[in-house]
PDB file of N, CA and C in Angstrom:
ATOM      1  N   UNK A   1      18.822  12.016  74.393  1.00  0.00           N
ATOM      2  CA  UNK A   1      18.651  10.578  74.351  1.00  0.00           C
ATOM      3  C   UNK A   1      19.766   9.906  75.149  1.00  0.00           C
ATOM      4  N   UNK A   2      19.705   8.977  75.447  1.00  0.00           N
ATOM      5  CA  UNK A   2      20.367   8.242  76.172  1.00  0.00           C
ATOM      6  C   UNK A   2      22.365   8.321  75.336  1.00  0.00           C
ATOM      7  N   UNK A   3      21.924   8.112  73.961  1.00  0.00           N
ATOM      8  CA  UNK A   3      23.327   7.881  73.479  1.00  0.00           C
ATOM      9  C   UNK A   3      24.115   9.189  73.746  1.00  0.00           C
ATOM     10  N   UNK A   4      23.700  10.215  73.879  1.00  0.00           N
ATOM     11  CA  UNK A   4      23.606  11.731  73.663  1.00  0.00           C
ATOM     12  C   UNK A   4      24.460  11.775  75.519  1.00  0.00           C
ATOM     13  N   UNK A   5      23.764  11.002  76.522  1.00  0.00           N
ATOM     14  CA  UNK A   5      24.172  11.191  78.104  1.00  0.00           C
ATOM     15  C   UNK A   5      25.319  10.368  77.862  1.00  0.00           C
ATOM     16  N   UNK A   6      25.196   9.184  77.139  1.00  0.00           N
ATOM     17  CA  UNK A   6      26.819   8.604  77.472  1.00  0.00           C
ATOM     18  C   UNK A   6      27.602   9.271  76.726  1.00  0.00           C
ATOM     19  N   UNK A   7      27.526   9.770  75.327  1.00  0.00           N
ATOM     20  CA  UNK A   7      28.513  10.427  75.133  1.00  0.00           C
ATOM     21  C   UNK A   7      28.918  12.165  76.268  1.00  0.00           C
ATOM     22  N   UNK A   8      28.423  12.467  76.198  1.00  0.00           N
ATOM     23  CA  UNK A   8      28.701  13.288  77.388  1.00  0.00           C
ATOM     24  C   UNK A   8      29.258  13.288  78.808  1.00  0.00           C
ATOM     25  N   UNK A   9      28.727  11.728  79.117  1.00  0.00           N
ATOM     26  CA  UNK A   9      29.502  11.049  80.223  1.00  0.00           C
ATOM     27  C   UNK A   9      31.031  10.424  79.683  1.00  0.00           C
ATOM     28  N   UNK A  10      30.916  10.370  78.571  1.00  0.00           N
ATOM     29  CA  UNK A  10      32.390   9.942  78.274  1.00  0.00           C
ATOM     30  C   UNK A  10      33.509  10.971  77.939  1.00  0.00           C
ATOM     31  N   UNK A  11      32.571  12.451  78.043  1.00  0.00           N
ATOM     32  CA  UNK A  11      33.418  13.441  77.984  1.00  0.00           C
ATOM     33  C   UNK A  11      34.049  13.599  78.968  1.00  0.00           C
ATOM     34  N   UNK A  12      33.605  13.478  80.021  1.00  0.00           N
ATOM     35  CA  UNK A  12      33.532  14.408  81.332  1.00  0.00           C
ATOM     36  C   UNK A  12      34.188  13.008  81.828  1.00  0.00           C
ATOM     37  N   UNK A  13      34.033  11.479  81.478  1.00  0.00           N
ATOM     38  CA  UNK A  13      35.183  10.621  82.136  1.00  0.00           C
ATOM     39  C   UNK A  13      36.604  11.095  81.732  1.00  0.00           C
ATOM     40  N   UNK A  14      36.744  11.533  80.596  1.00  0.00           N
ATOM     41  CA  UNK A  14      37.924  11.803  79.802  1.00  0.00           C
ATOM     42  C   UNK A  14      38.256  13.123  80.742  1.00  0.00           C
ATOM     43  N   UNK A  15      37.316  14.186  81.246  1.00  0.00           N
ATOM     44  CA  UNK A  15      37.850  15.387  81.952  1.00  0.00           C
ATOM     45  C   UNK A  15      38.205  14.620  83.214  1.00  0.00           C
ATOM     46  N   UNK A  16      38.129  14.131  84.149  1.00  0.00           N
ATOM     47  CA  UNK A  16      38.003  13.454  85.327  1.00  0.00           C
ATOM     48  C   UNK A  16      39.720  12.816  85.066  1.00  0.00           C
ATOM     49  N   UNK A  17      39.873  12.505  84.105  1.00  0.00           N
ATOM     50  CA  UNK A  17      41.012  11.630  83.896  1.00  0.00           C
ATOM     51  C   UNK A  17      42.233  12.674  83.888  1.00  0.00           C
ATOM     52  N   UNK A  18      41.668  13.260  83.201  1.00  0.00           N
ATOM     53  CA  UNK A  18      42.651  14.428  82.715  1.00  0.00           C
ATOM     54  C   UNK A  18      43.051  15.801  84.011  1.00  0.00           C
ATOM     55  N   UNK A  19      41.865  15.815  84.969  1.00  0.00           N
ATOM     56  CA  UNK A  19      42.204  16.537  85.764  1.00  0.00           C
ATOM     57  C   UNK A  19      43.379  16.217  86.750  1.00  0.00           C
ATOM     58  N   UNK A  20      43.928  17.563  87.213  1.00  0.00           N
ATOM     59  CA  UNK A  20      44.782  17.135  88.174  1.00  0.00           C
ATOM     60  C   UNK A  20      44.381  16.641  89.424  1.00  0.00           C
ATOM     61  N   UNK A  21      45.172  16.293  90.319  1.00  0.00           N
ATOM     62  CA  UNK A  21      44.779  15.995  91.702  1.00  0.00           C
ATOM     63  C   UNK A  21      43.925  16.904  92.661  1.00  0.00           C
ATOM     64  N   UNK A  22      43.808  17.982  92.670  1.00  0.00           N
ATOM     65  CA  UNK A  22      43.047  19.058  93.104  1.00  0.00           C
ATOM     66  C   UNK A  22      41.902  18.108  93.630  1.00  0.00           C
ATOM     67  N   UNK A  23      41.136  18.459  94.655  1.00  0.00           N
ATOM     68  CA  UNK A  23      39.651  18.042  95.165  1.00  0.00           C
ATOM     69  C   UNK A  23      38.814  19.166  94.493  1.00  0.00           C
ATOM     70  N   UNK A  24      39.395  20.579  94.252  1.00  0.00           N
ATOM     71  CA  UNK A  24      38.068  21.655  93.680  1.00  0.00           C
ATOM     72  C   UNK A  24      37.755  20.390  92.380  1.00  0.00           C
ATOM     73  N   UNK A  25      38.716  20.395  91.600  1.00  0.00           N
ATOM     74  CA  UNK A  25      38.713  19.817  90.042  1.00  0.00           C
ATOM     75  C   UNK A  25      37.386  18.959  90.206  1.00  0.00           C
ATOM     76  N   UNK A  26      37.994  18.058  91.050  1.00  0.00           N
ATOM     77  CA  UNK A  26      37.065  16.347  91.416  1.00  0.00           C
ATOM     78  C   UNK A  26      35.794  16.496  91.850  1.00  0.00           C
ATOM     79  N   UNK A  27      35.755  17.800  92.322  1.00  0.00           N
ATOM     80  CA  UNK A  27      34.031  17.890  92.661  1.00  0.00           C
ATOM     81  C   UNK A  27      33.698  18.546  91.868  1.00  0.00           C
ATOM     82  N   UNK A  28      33.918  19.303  91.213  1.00  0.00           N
ATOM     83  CA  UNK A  28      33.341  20.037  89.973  1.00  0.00           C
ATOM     84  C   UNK A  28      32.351  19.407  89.090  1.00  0.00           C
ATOM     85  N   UNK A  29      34.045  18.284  88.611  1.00  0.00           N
ATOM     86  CA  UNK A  29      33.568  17.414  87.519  1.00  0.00           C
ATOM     87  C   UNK A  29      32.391  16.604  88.018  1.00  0.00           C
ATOM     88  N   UNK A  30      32.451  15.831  89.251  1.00  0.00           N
ATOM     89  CA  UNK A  30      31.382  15.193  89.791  1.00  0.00           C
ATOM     90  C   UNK A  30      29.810  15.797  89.905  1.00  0.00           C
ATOM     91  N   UNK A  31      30.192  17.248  89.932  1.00  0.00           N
ATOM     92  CA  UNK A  31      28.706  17.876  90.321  1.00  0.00           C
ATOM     93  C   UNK A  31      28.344  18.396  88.487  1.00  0.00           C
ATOM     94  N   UNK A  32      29.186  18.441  87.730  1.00  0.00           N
ATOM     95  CA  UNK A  32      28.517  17.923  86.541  1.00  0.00           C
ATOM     96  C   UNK A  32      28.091  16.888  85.949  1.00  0.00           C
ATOM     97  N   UNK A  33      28.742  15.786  86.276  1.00  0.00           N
ATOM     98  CA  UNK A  33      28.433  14.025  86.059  1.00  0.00           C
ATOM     99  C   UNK A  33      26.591  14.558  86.797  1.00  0.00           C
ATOM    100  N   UNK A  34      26.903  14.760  87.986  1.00  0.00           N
ATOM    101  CA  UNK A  34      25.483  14.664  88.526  1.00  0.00           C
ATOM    102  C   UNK A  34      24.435  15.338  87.880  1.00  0.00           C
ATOM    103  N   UNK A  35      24.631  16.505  87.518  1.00  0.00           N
ATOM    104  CA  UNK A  35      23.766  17.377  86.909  1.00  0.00           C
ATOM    105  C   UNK A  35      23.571  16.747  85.675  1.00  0.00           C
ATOM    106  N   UNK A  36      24.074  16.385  85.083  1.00  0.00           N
ATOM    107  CA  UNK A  36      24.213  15.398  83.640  1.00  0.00           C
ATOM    108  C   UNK A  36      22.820  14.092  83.855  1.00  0.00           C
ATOM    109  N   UNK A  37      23.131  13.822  84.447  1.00  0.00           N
ATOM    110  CA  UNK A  37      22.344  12.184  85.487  1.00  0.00           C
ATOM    111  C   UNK A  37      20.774  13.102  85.345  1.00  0.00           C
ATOM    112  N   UNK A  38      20.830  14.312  86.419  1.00  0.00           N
ATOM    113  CA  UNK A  38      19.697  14.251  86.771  1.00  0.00           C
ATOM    114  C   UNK A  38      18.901  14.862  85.605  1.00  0.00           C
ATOM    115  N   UNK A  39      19.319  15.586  85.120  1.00  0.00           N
ATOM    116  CA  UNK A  39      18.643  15.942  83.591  1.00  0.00           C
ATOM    117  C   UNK A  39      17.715  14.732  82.821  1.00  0.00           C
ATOM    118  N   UNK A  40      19.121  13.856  82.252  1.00  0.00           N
ATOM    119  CA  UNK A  40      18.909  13.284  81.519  1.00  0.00           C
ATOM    120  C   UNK A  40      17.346  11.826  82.597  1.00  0.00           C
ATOM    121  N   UNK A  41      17.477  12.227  83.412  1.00  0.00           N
ATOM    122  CA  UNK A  41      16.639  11.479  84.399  1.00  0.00           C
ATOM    123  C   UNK A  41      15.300  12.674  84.294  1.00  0.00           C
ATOM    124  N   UNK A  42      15.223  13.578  84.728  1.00  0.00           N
ATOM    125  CA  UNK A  42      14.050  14.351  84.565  1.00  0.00           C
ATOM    126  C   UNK A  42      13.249  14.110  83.115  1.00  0.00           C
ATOM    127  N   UNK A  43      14.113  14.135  82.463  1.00  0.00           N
ATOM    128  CA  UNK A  43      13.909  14.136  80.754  1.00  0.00           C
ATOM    129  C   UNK A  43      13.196  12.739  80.299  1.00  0.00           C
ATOM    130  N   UNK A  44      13.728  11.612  81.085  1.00  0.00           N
ATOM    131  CA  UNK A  44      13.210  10.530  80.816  1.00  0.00           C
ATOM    132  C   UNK A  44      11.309  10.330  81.860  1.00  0.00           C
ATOM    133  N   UNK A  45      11.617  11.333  82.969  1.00  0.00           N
ATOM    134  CA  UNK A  45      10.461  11.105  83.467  1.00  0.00           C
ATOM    135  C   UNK A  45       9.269  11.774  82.862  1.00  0.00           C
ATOM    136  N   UNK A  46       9.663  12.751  82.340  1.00  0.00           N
ATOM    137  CA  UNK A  46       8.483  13.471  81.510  1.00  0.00           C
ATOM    138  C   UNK A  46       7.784  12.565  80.499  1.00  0.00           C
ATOM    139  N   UNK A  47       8.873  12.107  79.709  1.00  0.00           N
ATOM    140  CA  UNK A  47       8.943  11.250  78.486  1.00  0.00           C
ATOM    141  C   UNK A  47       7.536  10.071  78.979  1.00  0.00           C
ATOM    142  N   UNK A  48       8.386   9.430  79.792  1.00  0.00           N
ATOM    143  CA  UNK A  48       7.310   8.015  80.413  1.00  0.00           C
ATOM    144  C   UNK A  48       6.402   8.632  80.925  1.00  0.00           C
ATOM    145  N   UNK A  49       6.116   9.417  81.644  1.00  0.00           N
ATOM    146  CA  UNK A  49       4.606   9.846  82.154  1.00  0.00           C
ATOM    147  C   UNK A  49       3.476  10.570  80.917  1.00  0.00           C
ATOM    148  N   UNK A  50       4.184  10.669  79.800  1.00  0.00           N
ATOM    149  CA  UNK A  50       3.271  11.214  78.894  1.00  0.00           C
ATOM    150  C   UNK A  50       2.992   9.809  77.836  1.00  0.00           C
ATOM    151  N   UNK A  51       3.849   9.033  77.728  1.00  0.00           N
ATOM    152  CA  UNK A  51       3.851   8.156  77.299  1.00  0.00           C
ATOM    153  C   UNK A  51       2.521   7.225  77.624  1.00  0.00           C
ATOM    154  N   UNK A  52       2.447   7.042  79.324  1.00  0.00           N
ATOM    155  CA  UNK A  52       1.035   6.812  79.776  1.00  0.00           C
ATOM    156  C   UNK A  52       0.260   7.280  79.793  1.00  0.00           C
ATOM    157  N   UNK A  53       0.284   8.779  79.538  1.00  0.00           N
ATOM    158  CA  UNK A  53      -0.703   9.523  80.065  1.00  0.00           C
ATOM    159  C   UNK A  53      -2.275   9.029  78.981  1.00  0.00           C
ATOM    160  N   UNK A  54      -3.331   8.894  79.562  1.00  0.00           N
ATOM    161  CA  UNK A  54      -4.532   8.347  78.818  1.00  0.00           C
ATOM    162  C   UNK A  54      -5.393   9.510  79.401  1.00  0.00           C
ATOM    163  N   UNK A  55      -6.368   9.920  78.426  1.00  0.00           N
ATOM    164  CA  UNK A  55      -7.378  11.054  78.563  1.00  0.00           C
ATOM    165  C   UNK A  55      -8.576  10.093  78.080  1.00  0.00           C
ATOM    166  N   UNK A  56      -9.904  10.281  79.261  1.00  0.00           N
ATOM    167  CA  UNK A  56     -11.249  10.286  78.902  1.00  0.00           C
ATOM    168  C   UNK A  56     -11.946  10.720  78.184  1.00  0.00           C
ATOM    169  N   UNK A  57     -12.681  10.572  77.494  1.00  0.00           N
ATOM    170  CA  UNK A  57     -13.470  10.967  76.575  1.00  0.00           C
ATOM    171  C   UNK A  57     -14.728  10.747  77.185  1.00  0.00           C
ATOM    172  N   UNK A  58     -16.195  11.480  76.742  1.00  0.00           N
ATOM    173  CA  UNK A  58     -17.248  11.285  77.228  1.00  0.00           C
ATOM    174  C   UNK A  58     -18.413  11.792  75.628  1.00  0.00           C
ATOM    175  N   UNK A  59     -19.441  11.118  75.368  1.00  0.00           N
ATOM    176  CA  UNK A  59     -20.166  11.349  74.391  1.00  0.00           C
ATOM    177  C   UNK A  59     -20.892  13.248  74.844  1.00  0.00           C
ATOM    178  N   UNK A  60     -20.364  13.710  73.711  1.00  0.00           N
ATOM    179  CA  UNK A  60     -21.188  15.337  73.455  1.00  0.00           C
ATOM    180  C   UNK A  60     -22.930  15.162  73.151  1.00  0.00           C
ATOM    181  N   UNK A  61     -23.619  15.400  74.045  1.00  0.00           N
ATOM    182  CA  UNK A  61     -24.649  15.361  73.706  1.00  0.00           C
ATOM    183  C   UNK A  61     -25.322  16.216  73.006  1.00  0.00           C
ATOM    184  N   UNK A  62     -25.148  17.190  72.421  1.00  0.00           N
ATOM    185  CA  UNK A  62     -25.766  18.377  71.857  1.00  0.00           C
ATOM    186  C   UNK A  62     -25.280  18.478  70.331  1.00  0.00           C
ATOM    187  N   UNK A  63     -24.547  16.862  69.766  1.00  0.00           N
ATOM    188  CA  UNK A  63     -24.147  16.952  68.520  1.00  0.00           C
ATOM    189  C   UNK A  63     -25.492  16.621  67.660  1.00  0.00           C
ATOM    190  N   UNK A  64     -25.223  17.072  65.968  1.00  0.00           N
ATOM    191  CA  UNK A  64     -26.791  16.624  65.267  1.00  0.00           C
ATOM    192  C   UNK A  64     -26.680  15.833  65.041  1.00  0.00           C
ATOM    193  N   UNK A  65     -26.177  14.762  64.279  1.00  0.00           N
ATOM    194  CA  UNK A  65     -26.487  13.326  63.919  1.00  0.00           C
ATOM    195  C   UNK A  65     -25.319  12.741  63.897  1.00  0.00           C
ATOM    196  N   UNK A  66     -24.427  12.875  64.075  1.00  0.00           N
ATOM    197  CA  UNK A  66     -23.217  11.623  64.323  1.00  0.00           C
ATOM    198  C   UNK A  66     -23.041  11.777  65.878  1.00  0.00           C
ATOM    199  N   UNK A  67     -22.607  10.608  66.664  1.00  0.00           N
ATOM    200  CA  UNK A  67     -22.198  10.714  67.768  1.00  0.00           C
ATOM    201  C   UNK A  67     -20.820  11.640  67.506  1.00  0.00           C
ATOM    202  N   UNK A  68     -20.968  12.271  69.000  1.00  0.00           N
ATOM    203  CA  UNK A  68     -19.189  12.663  68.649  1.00  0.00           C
ATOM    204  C   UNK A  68     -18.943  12.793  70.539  1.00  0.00           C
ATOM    205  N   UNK A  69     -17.706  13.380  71.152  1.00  0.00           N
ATOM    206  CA  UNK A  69     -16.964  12.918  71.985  1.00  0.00           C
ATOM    207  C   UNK A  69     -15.945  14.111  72.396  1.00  0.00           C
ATOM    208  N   UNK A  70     -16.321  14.483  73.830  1.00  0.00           N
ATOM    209  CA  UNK A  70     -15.350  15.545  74.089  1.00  0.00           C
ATOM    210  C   UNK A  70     -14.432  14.760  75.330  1.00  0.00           C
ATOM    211  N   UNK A  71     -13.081  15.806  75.507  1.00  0.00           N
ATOM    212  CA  UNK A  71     -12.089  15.575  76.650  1.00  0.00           C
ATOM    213  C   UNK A  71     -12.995  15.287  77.915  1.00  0.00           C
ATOM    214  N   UNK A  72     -12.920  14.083  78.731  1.00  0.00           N
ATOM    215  CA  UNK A  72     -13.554  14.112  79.835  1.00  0.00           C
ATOM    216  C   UNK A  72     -12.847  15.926  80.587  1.00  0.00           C
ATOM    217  N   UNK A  73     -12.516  15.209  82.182  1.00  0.00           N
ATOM    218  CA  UNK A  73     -11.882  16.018  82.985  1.00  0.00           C
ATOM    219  C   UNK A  73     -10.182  16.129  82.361  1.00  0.00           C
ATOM    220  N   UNK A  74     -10.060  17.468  82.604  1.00  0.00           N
ATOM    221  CA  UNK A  74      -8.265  17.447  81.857  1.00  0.00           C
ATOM    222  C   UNK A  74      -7.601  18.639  82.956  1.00  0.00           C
ATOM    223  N   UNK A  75      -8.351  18.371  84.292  1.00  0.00           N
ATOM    224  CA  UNK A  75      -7.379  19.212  85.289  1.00  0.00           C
ATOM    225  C   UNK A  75      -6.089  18.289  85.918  1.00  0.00           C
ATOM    226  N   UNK A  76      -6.260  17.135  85.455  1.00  0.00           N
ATOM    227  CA  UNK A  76      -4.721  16.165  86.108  1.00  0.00           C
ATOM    228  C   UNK A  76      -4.267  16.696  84.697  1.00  0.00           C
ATOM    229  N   UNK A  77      -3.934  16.364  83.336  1.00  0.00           N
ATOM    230  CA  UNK A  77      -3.387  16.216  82.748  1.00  0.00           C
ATOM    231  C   UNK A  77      -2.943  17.688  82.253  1.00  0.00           C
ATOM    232  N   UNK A  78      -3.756  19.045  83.149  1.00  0.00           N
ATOM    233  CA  UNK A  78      -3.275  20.243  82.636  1.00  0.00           C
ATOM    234  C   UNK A  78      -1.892  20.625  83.765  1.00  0.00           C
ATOM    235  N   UNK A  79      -2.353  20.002  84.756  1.00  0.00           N
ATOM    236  CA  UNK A  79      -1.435  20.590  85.986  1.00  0.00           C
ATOM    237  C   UNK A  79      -0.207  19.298  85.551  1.00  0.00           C
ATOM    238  N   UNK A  80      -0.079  18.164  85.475  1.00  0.00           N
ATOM    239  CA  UNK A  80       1.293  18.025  84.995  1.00  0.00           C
ATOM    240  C   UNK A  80       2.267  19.054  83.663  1.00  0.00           C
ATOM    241  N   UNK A  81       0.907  18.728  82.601  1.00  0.00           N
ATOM    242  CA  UNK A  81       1.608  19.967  81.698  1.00  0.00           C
ATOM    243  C   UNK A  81       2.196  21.015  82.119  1.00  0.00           C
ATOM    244  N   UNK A  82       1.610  21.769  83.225  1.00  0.00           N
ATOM    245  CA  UNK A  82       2.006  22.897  83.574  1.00  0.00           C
ATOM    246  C   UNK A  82       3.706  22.469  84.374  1.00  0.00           C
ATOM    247  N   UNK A  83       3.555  21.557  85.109  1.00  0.00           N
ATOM    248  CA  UNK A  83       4.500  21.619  86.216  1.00  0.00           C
ATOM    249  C   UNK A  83       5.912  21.089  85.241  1.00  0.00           C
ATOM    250  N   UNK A  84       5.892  20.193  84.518  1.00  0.00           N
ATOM    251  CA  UNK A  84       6.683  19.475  82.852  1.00  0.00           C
ATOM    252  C   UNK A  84       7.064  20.745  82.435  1.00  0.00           C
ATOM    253  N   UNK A  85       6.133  21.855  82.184  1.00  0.00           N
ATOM    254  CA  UNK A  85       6.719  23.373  81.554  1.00  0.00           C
ATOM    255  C   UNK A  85       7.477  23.662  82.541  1.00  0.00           C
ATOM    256  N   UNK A  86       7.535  24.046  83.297  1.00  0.00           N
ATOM    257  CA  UNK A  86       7.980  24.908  84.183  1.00  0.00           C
ATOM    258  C   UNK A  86       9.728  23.994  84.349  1.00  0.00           C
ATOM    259  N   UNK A  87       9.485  22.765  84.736  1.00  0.00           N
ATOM    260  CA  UNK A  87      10.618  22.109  84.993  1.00  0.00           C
ATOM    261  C   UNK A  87      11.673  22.323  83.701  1.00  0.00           C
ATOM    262  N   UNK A  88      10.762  22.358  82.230  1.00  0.00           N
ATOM    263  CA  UNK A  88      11.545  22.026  81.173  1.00  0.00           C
ATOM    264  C   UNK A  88      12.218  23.891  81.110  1.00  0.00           C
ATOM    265  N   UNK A  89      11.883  24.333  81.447  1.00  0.00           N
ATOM    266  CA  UNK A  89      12.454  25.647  81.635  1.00  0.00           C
ATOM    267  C   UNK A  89      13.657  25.748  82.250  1.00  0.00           C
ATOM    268  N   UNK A  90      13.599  24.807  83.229  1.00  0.00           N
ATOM    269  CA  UNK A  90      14.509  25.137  84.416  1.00  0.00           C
ATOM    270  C   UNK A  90      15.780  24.153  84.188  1.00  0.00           C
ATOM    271  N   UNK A  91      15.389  23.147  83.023  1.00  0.00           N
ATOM    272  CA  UNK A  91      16.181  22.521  82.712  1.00  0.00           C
ATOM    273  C   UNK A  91      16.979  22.936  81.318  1.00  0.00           C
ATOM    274  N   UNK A  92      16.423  23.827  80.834  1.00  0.00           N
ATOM    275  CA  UNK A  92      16.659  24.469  79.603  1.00  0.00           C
ATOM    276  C   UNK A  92      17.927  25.848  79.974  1.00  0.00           C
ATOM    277  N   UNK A  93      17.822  26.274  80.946  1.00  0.00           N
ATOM    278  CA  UNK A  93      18.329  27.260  81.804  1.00  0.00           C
ATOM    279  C   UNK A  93      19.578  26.825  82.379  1.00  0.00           C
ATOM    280  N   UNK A  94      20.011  25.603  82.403  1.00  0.00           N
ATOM    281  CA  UNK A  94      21.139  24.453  83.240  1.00  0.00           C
ATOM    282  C   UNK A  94      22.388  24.770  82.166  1.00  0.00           C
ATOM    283  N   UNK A  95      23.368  24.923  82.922  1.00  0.00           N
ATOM    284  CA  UNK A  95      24.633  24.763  82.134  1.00  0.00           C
ATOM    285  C   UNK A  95      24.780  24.266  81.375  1.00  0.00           C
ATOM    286  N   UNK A  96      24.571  22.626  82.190  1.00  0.00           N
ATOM    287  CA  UNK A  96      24.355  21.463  81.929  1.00  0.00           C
ATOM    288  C   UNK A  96      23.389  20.815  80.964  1.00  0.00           C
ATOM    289  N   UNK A  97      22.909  21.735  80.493  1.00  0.00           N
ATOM    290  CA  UNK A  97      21.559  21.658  79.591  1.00  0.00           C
ATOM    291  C   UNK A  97      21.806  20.860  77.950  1.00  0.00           C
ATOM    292  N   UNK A  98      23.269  21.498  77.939  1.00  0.00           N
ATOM    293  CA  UNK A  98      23.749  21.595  76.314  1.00  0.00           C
ATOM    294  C   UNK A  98      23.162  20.056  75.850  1.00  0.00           C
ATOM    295  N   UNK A  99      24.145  19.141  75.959  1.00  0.00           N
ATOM    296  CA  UNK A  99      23.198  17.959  74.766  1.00  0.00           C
ATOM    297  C   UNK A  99      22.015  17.914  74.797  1.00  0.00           C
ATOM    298  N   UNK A 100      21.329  18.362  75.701  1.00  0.00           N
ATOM    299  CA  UNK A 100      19.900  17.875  75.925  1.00  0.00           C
ATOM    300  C   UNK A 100      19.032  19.042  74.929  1.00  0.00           C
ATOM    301  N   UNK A 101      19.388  20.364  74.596  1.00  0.00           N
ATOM    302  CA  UNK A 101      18.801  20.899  74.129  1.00  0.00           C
ATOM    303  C   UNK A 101      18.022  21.126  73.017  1.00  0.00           C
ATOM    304  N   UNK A 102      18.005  20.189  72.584  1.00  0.00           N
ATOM    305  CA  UNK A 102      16.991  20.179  71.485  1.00  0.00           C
ATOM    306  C   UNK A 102      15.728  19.318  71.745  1.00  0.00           C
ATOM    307  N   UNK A 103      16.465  18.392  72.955  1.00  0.00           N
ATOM    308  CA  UNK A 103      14.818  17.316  73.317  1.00  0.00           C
ATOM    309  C   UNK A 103      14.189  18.667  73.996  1.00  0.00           C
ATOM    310  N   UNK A 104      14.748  19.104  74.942  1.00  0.00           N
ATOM    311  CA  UNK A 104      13.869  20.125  75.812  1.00  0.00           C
ATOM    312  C   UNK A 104      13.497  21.186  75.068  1.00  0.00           C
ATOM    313  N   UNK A 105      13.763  21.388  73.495  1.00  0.00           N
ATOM    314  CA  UNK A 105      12.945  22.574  72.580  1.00  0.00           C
ATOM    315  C   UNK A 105      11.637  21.447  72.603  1.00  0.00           C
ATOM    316  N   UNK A 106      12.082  20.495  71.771  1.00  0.00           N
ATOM    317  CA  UNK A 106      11.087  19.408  70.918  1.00  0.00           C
ATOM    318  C   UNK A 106       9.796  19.414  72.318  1.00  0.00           C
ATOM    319  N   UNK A 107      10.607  18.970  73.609  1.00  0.00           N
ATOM    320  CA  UNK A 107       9.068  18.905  74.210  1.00  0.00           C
ATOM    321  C   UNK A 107       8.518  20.033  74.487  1.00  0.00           C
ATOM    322  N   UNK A 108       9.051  21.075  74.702  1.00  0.00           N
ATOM    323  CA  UNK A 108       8.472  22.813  75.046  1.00  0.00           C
ATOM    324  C   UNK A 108       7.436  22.641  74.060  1.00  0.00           C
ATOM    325  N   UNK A 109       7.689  22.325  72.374  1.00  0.00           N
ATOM    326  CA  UNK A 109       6.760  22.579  71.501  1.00  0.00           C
ATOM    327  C   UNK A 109       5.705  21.234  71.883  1.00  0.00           C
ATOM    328  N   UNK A 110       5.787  20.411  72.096  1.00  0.00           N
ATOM    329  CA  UNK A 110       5.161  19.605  72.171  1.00  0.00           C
ATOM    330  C   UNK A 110       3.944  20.081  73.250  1.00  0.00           C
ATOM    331  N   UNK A 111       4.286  20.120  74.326  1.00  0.00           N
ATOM    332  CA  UNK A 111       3.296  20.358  75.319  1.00  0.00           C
ATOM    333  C   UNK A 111       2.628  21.900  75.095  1.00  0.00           C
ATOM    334  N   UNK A 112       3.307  23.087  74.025  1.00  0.00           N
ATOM    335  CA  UNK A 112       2.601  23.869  74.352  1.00  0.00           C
ATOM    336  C   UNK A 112       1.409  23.261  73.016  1.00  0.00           C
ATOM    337  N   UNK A 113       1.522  22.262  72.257  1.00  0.00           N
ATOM    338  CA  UNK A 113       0.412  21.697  71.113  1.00  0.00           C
ATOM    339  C   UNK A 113      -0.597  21.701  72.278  1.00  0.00           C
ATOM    340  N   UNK A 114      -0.206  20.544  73.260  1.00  0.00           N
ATOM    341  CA  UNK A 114      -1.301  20.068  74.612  1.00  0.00           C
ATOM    342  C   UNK A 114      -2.008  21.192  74.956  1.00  0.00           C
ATOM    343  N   UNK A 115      -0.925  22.193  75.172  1.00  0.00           N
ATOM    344  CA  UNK A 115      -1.775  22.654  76.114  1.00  0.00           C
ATOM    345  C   UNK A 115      -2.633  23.581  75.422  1.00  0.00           C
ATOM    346  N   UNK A 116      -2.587  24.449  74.103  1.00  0.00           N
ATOM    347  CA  UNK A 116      -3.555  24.304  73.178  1.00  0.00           C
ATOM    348  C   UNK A 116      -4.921  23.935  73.219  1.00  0.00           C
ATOM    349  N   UNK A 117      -4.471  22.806  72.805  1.00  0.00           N
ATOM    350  CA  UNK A 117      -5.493  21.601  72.595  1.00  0.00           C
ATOM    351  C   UNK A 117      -6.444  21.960  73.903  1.00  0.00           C
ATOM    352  N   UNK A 118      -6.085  21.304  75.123  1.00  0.00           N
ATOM    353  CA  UNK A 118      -6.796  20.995  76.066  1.00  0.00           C
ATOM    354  C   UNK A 118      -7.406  22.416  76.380  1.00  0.00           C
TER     355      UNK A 118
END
């Protein structure tokens, strides 16, 4: 979550502070600030695109007496799933991963419900 990146960013301001003058130090820390960023940015894009994500429905014709209603088409919404897995893997795999790791369990389980389902 967001509170979860600033505290983490306030770690790593506190390392930044604390480092010596060195340039290795200063890019280090920076290319974790970044890796930090882009996570917590991947993480939010998954989030909002599922957030929108809307599935069709179409009437089952071969039901007996109640109407009922299957998944229209679900090849867009399988191939993001898929590509969301794959990323959340790769983000799960990141050094940099640590605070984040429990959103990136929570959605692993989440999407493999989806993909289930679909």
């Amino acid at each position: 979550s967001l509170f979860q990146l600033l505290r983490h960013r306030t770690r790593l301001n506190r390392l930044v502070k604390s480092a010596n003058s060195s340039e290795v130090d200063k890019r280090l820390v920076s290319e974790s600030v970044f890796a930090v960023v882009e996570i917590f940015t991947n993480l939010e894009d998954i989030k909002n695109i599922w957030l929108e994500m809307r599935f069709s429905i179409s009437p089952y014709t071969k039901c007996n007496k109640e109407p009922c209603f299957i998944l229209a088409s679900v090849e867009e919404p399988s191939q993001i799933m898929e590509d969301h897995m794959m990323s959340l893997q790769s983000i799960g795999a990141s050094r940099h991963a640590t605070p984040f790791l429990a959103i990136v369990r929570q959605w692993e389980r989440d999407l493999t419900i989806v993909s289930d389902t679909l």
